[in-house]
PDB file of N, CA and C in Angstrom:
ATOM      1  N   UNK A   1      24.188  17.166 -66.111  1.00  0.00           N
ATOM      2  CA  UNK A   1      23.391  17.563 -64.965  1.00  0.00           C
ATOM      3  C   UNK A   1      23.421  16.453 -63.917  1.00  0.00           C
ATOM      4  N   UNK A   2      23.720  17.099 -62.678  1.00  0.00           N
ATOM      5  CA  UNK A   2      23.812  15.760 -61.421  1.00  0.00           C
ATOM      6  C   UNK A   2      22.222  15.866 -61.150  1.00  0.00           C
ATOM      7  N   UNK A   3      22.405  14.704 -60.506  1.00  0.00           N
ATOM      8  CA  UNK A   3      20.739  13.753 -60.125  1.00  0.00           C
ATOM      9  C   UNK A   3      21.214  14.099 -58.442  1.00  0.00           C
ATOM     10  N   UNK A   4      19.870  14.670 -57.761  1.00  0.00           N
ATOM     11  CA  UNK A   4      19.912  15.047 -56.491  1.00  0.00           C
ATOM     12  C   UNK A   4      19.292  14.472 -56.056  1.00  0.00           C
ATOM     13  N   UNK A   5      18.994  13.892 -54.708  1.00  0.00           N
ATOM     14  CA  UNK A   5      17.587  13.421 -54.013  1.00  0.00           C
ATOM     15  C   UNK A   5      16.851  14.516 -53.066  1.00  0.00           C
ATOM     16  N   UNK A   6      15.684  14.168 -53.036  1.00  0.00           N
ATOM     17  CA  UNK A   6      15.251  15.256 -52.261  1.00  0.00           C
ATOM     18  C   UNK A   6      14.205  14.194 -51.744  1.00  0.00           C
ATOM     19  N   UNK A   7      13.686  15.350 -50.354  1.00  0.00           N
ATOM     20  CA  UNK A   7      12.618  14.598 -49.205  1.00  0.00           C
ATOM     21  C   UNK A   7      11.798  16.012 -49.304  1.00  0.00           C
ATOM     22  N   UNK A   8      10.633  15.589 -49.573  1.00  0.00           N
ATOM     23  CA  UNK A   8       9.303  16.566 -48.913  1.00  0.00           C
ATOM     24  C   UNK A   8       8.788  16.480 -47.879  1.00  0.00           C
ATOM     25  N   UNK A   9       9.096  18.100 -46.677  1.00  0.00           N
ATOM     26  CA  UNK A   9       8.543  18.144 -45.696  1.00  0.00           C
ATOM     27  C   UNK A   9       6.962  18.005 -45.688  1.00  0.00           C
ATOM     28  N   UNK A  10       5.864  18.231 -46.550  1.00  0.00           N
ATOM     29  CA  UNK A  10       4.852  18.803 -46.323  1.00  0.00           C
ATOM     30  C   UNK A  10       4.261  17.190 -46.757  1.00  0.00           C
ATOM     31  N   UNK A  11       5.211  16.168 -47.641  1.00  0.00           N
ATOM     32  CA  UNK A  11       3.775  14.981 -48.034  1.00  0.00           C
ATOM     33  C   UNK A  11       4.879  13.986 -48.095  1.00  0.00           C
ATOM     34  N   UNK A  12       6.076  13.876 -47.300  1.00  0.00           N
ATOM     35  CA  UNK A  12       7.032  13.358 -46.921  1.00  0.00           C
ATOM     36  C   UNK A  12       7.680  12.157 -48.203  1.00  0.00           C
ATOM     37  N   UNK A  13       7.300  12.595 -49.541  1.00  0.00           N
ATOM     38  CA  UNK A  13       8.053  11.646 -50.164  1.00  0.00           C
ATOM     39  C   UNK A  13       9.331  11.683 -50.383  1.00  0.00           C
ATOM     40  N   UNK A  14      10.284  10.836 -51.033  1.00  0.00           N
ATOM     41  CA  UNK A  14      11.010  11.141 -51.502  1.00  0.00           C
ATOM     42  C   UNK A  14      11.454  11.253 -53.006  1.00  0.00           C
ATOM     43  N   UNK A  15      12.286  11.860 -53.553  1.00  0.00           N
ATOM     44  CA  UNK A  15      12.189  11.622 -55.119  1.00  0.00           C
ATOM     45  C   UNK A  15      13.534  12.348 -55.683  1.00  0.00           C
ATOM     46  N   UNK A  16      14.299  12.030 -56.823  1.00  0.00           N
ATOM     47  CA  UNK A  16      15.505  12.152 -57.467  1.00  0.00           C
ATOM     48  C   UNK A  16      14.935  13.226 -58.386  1.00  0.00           C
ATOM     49  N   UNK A  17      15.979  14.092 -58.815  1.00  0.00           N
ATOM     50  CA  UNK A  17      15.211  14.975 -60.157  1.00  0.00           C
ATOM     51  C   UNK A  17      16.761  15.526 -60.509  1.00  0.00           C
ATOM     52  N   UNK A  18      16.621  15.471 -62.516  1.00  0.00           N
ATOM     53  CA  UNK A  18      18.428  16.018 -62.573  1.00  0.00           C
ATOM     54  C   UNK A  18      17.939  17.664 -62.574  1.00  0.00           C
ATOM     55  N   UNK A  19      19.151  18.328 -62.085  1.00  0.00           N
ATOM     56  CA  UNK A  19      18.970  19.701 -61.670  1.00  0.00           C
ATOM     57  C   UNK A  19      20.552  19.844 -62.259  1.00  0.00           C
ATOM     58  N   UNK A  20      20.476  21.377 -62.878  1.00  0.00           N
ATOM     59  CA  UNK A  20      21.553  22.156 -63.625  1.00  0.00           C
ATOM     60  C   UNK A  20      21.998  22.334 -61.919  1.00  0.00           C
ATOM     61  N   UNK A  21      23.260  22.911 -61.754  1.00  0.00           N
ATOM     62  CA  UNK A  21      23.647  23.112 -60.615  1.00  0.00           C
ATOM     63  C   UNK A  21      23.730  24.832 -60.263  1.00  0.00           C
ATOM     64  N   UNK A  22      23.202  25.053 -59.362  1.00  0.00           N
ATOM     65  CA  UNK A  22      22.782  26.228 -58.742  1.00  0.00           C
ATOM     66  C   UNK A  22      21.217  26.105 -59.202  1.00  0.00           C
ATOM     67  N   UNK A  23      20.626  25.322 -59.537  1.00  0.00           N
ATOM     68  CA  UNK A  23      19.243  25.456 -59.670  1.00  0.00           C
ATOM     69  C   UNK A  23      18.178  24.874 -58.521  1.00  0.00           C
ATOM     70  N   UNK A  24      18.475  24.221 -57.751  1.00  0.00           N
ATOM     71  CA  UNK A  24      18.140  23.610 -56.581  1.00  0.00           C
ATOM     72  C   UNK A  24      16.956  23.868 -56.164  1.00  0.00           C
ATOM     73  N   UNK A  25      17.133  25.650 -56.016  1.00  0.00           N
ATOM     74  CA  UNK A  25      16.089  26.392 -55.338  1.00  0.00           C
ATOM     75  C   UNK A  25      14.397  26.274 -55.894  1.00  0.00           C
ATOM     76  N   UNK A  26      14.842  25.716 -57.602  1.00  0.00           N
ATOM     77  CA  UNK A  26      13.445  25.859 -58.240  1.00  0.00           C
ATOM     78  C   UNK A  26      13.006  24.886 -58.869  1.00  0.00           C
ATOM     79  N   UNK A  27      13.209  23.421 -57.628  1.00  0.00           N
ATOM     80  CA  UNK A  27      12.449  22.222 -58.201  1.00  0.00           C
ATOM     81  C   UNK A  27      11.710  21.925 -56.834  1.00  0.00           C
ATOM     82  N   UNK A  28      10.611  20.995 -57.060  1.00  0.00           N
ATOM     83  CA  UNK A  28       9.187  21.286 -56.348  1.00  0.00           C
ATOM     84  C   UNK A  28       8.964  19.733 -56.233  1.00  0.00           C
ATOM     85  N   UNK A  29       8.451  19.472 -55.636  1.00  0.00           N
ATOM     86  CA  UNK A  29       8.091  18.122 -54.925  1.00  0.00           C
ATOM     87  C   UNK A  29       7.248  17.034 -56.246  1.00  0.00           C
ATOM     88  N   UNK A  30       7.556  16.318 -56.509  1.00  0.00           N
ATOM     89  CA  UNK A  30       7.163  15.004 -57.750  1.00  0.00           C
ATOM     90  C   UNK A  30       5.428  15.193 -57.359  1.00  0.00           C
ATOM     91  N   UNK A  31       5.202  14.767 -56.491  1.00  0.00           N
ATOM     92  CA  UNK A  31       3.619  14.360 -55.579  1.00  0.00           C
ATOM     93  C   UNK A  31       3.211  15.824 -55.427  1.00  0.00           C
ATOM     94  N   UNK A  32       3.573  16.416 -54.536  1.00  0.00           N
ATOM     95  CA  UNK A  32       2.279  17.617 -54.614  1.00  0.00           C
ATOM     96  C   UNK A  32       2.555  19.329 -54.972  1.00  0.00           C
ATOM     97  N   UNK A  33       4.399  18.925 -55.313  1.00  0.00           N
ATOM     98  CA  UNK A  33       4.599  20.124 -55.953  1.00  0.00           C
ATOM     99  C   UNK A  33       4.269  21.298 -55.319  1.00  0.00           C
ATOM    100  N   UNK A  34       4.991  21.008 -53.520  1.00  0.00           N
ATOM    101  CA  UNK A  34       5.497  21.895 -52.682  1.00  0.00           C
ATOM    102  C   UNK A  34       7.087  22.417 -52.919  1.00  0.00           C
ATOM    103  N   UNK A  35       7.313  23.518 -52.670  1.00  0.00           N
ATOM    104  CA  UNK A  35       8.589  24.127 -52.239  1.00  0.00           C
ATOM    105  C   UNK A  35       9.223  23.390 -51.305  1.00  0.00           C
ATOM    106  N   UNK A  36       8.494  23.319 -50.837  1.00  0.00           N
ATOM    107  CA  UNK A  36       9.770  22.870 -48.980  1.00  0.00           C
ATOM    108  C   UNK A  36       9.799  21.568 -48.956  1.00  0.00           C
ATOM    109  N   UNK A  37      11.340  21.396 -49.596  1.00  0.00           N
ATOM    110  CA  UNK A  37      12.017  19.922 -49.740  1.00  0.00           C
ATOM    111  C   UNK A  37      13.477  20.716 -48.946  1.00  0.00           C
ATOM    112  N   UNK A  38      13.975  19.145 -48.965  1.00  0.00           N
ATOM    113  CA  UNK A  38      14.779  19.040 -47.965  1.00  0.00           C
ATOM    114  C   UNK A  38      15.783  18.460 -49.503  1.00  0.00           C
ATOM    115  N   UNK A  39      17.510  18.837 -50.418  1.00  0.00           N
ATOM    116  CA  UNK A  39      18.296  18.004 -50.651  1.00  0.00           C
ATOM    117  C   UNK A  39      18.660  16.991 -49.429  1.00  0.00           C
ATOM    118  N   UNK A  40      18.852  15.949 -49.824  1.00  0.00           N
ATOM    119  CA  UNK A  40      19.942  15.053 -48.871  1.00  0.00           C
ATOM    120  C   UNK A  40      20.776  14.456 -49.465  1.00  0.00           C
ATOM    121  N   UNK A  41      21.754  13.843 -48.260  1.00  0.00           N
ATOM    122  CA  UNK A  41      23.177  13.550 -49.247  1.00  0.00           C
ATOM    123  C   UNK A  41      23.027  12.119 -49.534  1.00  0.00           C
ATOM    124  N   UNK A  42      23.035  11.710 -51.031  1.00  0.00           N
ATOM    125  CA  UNK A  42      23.402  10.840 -50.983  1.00  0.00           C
ATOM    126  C   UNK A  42      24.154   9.803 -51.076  1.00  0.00           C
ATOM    127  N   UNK A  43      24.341   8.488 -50.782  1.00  0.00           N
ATOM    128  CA  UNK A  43      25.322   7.502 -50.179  1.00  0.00           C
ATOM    129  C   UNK A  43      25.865   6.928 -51.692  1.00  0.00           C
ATOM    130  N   UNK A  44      25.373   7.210 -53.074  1.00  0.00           N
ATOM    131  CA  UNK A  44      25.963   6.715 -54.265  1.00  0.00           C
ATOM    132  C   UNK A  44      27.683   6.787 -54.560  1.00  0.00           C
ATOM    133  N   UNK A  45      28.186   7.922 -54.003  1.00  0.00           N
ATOM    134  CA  UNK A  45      29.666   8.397 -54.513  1.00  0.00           C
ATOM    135  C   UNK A  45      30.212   7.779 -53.569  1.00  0.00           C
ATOM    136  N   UNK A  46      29.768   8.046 -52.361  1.00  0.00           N
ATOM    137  CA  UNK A  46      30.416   8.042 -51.181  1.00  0.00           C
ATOM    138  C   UNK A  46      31.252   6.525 -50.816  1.00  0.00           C
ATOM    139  N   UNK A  47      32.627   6.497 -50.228  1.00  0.00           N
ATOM    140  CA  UNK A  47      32.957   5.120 -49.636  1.00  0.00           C
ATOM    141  C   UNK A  47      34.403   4.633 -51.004  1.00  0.00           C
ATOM    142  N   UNK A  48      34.349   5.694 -51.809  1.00  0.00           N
ATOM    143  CA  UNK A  48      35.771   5.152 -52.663  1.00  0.00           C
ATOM    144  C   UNK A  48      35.470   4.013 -54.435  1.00  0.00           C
ATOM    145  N   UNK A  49      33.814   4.317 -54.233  1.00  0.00           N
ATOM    146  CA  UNK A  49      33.732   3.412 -55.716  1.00  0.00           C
ATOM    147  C   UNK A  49      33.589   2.046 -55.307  1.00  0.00           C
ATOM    148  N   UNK A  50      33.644   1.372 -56.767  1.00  0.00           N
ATOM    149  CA  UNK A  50      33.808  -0.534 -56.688  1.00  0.00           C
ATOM    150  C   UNK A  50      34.675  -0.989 -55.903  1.00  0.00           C
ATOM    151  N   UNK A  51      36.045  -0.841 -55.921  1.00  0.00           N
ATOM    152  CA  UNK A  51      36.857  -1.490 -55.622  1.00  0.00           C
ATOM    153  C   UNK A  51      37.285  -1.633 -53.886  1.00  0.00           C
ATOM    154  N   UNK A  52      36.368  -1.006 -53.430  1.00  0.00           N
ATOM    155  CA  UNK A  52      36.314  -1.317 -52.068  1.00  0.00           C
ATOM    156  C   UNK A  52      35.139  -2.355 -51.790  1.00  0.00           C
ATOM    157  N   UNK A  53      34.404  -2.079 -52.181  1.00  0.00           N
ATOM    158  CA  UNK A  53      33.308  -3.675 -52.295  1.00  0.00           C
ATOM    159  C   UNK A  53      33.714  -4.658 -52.841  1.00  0.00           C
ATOM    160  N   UNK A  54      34.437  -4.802 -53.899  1.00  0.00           N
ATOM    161  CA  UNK A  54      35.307  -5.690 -54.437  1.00  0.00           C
ATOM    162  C   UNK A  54      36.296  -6.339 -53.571  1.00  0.00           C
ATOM    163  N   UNK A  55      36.906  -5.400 -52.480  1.00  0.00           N
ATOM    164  CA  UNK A  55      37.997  -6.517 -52.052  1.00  0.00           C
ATOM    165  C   UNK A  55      37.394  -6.733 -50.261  1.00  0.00           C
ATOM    166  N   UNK A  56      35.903  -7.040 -50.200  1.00  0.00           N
ATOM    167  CA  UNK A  56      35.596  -7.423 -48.951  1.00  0.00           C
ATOM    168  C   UNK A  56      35.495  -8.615 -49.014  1.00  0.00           C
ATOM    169  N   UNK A  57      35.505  -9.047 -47.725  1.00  0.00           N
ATOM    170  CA  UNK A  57      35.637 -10.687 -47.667  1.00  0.00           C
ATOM    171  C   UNK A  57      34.080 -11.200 -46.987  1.00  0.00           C
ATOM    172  N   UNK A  58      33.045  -9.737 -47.096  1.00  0.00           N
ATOM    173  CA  UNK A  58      32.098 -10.779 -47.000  1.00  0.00           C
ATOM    174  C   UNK A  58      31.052 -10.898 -47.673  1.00  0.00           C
ATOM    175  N   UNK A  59      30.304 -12.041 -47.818  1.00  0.00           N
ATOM    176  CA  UNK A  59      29.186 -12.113 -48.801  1.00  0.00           C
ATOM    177  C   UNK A  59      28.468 -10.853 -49.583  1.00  0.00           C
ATOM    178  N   UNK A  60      28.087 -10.718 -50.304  1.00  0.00           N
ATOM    179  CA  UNK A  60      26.818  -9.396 -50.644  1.00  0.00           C
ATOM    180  C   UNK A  60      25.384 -10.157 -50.645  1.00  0.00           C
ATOM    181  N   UNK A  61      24.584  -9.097 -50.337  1.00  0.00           N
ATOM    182  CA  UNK A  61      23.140 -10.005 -50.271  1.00  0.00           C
ATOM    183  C   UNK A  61      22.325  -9.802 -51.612  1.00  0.00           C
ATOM    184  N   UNK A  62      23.102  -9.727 -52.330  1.00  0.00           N
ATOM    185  CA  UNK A  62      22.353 -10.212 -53.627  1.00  0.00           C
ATOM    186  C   UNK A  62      22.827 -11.755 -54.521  1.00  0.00           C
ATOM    187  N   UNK A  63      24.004 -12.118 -54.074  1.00  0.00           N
ATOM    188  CA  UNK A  63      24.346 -13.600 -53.863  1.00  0.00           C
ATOM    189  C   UNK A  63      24.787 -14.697 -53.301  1.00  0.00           C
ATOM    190  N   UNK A  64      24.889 -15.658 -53.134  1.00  0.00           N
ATOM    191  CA  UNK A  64      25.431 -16.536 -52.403  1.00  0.00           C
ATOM    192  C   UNK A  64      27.080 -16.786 -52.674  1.00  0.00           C
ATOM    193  N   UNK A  65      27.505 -15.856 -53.062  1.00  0.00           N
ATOM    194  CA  UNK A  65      29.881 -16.030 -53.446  1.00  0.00           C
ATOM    195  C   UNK A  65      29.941 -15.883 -52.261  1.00  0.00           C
ATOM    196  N   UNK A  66      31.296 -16.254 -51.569  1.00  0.00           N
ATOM    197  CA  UNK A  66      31.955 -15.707 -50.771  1.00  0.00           C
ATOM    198  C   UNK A  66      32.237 -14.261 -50.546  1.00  0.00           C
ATOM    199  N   UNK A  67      32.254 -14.013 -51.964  1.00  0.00           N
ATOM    200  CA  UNK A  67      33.449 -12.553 -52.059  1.00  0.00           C
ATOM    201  C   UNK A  67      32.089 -11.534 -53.227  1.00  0.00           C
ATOM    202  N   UNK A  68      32.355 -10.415 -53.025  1.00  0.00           N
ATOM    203  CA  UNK A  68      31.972  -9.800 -54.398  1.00  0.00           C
ATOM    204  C   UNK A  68      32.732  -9.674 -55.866  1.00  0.00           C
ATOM    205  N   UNK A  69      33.952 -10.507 -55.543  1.00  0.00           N
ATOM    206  CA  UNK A  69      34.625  -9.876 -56.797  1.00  0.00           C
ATOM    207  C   UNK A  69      33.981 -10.973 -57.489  1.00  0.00           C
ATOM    208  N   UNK A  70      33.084 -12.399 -57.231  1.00  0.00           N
ATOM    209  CA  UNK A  70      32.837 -13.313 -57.943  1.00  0.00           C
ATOM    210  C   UNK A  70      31.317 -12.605 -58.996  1.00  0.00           C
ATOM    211  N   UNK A  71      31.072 -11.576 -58.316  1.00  0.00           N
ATOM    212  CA  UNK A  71      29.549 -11.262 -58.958  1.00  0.00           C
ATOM    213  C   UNK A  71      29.822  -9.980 -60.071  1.00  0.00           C
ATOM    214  N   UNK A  72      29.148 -10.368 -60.688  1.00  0.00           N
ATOM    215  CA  UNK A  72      28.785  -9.338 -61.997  1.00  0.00           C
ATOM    216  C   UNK A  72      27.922  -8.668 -62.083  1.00  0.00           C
TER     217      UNK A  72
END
């Protein structure tokens, strides 16, 4: 089961929930367990994986390397 994100129009949180696919329609807001959410896309897959962060040449802000390929 994929993990979706969703945004609530009515108490504006946001929140992840795994959903069978085609089931979308019948998951309900974490907090107040409204209907009217919004899926959005999110940025996890997107951009080609590790190995494009891997071969940038600039810092990441979770350490002080030059490079990311130095971090684990």
């Amino acid at each position: 089961m994929p993990i979706y994100e969703f945004f609530c129009k009515k108490c504006g949180k946001h929140f992840e929930s795994l959903v069978s696919i085609g089931k979308e329609k019948s998951i309900s807001c974490a907090a107040c367990e409204s209907k009217d959410i919004q899926k959005l896309f999110s940025s996890f897959g997107i951009g080609g994986g590790s190995n494009r962060l891997s071969s940038s040449s600039a810092a990441c802000t979770t350490c002080s390397a030059n490079t990311c390929s130095t971090c684990k």
